[in-house]
N, C-alpha and C. Protein backbone atom coordinates (compact mmCIF):
# COMPACT_ATOMS: atom_id res chain seq x y z
N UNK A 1 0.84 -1.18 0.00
CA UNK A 1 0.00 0.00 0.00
C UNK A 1 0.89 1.25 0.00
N UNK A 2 0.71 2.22 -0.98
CA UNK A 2 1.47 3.50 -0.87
C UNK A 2 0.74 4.27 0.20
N UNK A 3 1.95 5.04 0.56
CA UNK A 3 1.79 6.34 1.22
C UNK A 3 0.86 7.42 0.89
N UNK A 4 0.65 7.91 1.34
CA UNK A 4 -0.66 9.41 1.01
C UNK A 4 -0.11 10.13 2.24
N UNK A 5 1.13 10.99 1.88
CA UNK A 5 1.26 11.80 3.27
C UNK A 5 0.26 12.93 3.47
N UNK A 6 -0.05 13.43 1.78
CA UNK A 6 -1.25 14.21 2.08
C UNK A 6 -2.53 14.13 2.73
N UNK A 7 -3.27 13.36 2.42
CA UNK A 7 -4.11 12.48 3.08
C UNK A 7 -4.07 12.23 4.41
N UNK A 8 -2.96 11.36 4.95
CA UNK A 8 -2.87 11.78 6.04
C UNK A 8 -2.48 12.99 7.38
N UNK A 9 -1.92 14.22 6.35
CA UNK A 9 -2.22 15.26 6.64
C UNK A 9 -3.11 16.03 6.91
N UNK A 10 -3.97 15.60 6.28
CA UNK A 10 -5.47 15.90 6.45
C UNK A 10 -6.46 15.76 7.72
N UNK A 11 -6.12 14.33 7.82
CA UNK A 11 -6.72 13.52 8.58
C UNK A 11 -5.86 13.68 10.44
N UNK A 12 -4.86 14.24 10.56
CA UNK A 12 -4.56 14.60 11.11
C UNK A 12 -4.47 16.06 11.58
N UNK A 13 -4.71 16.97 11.11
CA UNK A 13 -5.06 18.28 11.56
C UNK A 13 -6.47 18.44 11.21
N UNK A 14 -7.55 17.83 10.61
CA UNK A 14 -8.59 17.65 11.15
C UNK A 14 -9.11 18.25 12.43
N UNK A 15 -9.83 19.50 12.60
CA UNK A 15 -10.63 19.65 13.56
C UNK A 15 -11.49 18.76 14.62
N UNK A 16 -12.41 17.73 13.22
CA UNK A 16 -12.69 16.51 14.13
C UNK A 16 -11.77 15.72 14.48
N UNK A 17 -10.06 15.66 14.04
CA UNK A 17 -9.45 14.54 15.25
C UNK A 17 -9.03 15.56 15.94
N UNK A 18 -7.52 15.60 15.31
CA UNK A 18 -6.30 16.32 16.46
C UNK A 18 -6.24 17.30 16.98
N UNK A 19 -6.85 18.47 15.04
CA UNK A 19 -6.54 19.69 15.09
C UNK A 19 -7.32 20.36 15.70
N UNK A 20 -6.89 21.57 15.83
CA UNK A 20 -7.86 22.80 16.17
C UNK A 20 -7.95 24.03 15.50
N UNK A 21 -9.24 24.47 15.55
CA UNK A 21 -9.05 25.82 14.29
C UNK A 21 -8.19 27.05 14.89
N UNK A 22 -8.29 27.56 14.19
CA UNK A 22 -7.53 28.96 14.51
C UNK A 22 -7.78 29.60 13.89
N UNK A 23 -7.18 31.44 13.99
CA UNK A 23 -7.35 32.54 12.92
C UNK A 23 -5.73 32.96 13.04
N UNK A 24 -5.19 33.20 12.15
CA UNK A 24 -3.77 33.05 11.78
C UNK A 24 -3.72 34.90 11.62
N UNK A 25 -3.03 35.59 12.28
CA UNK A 25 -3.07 36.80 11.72
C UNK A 25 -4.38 37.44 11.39
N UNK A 26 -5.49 36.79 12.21
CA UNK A 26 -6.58 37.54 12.12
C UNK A 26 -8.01 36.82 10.99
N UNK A 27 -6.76 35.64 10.30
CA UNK A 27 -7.76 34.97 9.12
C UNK A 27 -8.19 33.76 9.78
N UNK A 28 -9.07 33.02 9.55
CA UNK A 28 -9.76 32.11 9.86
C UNK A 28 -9.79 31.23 9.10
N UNK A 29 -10.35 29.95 9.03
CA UNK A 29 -10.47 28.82 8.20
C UNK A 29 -8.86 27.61 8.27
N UNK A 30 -8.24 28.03 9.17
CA UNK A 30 -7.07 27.66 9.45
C UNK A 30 -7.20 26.43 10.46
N UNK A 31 -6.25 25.31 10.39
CA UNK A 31 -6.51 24.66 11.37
C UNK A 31 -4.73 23.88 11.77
N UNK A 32 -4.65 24.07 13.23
CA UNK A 32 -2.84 23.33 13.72
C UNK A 32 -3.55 21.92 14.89
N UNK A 33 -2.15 21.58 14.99
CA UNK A 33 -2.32 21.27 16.08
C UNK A 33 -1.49 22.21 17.45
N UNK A 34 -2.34 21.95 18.54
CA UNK A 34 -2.07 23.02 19.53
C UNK A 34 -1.26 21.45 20.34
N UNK A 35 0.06 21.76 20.79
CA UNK A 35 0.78 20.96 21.71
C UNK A 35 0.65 21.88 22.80
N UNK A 36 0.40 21.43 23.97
CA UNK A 36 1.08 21.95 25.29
C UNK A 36 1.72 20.89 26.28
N UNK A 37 3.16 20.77 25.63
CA UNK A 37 3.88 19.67 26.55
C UNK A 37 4.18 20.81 28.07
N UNK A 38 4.93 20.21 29.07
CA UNK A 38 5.37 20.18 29.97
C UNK A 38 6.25 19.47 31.03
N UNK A 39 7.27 19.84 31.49
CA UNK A 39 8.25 19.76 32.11
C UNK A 39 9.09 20.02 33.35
N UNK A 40 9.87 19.53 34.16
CA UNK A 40 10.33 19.63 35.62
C UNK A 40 11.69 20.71 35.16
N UNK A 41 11.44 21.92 35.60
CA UNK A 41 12.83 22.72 35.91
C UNK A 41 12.95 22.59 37.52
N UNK A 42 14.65 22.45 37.77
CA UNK A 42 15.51 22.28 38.64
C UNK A 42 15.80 23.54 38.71
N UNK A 43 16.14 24.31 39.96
CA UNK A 43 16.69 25.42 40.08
C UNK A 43 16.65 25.92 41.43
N UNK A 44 18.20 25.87 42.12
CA UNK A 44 18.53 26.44 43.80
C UNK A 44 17.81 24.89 44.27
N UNK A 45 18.11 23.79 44.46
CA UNK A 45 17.10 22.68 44.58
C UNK A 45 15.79 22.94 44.63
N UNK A 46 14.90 23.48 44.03
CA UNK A 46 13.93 23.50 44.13
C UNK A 46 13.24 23.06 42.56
N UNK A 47 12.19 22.00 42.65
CA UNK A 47 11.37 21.96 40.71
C UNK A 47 10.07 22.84 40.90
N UNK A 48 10.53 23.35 39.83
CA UNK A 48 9.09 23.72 38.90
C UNK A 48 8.54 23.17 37.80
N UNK A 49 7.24 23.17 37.30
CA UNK A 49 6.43 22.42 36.43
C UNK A 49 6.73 23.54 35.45
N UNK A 50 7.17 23.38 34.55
CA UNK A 50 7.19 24.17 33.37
C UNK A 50 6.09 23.97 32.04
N UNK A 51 5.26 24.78 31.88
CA UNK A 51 4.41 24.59 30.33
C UNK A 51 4.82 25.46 29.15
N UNK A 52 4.73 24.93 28.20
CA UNK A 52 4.91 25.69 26.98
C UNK A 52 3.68 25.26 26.03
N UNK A 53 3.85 26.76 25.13
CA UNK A 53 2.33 25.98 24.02
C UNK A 53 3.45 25.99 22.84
N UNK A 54 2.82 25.16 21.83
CA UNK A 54 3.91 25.20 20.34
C UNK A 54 2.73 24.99 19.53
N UNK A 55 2.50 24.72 18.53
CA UNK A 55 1.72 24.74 17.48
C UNK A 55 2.38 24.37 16.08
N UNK A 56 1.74 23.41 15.71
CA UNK A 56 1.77 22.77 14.40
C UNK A 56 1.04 23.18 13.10
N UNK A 57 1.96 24.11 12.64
CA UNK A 57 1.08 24.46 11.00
C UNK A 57 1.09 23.62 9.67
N UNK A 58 -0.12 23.43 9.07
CA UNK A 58 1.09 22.61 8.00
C UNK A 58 0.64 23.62 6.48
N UNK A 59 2.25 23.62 6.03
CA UNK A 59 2.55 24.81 4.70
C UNK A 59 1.37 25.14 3.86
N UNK A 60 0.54 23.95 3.66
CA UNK A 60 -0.02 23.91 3.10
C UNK A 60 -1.27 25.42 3.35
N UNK A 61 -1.55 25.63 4.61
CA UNK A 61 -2.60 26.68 4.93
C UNK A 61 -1.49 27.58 5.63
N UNK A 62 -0.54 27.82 6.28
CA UNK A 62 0.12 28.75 6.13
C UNK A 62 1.69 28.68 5.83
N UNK A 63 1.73 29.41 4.60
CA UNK A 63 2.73 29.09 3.90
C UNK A 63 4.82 29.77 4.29
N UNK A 64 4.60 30.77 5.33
CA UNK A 64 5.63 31.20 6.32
C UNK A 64 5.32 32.00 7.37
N UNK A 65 5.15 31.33 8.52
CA UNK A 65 5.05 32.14 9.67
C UNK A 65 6.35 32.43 10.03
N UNK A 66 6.08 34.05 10.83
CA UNK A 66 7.32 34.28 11.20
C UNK A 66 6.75 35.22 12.45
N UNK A 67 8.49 35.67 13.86
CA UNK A 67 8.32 35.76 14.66
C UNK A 67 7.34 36.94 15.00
N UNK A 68 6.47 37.16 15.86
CA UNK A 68 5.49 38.34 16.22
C UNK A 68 4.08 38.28 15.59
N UNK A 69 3.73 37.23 14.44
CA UNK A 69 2.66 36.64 14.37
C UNK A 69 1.29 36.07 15.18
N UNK A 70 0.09 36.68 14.88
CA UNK A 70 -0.25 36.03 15.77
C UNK A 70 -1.56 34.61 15.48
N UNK A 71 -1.54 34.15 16.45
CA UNK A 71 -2.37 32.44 16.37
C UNK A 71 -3.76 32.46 17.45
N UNK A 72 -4.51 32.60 17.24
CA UNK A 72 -5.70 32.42 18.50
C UNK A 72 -6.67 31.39 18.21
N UNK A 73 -6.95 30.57 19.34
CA UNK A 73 -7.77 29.28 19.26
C UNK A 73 -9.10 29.86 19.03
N UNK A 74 -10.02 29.35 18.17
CA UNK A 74 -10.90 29.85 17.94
C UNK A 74 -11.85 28.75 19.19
N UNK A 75 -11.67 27.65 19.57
CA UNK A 75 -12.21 26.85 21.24
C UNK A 75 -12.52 27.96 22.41
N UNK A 76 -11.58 28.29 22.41
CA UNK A 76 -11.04 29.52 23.72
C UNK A 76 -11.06 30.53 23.64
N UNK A 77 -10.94 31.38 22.56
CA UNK A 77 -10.38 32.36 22.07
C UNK A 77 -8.79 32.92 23.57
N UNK A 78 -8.92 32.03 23.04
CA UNK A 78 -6.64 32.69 23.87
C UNK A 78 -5.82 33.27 22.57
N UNK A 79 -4.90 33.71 22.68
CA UNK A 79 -4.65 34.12 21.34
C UNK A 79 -2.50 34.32 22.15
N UNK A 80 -2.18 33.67 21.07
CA UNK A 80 -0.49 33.48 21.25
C UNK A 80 0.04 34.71 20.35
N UNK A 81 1.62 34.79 20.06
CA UNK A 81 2.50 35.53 19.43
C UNK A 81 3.80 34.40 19.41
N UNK A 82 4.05 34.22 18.19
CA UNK A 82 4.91 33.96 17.76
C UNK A 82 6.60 33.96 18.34
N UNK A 83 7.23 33.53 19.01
CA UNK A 83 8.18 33.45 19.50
C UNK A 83 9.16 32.85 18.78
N UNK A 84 10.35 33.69 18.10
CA UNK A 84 11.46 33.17 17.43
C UNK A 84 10.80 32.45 16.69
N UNK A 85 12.17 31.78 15.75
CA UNK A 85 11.94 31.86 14.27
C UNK A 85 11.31 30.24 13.95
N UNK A 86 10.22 30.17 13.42
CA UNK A 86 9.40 28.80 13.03
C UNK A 86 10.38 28.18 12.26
N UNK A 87 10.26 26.52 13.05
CA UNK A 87 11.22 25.89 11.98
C UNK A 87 9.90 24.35 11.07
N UNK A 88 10.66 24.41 9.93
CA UNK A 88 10.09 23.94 8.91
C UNK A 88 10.54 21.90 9.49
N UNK A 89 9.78 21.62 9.11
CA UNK A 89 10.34 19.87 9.57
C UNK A 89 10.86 19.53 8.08
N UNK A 90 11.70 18.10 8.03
CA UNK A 90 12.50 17.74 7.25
C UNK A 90 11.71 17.52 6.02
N UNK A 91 10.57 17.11 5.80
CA UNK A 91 9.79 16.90 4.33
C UNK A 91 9.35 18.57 3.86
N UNK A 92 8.85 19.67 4.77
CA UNK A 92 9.02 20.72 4.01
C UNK A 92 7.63 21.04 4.11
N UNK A 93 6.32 20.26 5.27
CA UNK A 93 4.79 19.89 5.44
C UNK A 93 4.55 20.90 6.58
N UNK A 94 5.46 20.74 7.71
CA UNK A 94 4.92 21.10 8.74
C UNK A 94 5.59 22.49 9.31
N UNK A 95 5.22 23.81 9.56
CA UNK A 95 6.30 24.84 10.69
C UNK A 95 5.69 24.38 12.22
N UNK A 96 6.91 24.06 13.13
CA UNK A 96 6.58 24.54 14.22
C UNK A 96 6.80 25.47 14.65
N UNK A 97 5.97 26.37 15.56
CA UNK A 97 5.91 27.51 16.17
C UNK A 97 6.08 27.30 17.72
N UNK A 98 6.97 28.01 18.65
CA UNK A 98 6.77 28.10 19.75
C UNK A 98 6.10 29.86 19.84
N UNK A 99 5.38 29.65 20.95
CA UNK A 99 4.34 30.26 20.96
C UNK A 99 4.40 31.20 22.68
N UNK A 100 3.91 32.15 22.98
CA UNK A 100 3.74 32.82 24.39
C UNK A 100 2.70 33.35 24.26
């Protein structure tokens, strides 16, 4: 069986699965996935829980984000900015964005 990375591009930023919509700079009809991993910072012995949001675009609906951009969940309406420079993944499909 061949591949369909498109296809499964699809099917993966999907609103009804993974994705979530957004308005990209104010436009709409857009859809990422919203990551919010998290993590243990060490510091003076003491941890903190660290969160970050990042976001998954794929080229296809926005074709170069760059830093000071902005992303708002259309779920929530929260709305991010662009933090440093989006990097492109190795096939050339996806920017990730870290996000504040």
């Amino acid at each position: 069986m061949a591949l369909d990375l498109a296809g499964d591009l699809a099917v993966f930023f999907s609103t009804e699965d993974f994705g979530e919509a957004i308005r990209y700079n104010g436009v709409g009809g857009i859809s990422a996935i919203w990551n919010r991993p998290s993590g243990l910072l060490e510091a003076n012995g003491t941890s903190f829980v660290v969160a970050t949001n990042i976001f998954l675009l794929p080229i296809t609906q926005v074709a170069k984000p760059v830093n000071g951009d902005t992303i708002t969940v259309v779920r929530t309406g929260e709305q991010f900015t662009i933090d440093g420079e989006p990097r492109l993944n190795d096939d050339g499909t996806i920017w990730t964005c870290e996000v504040s």
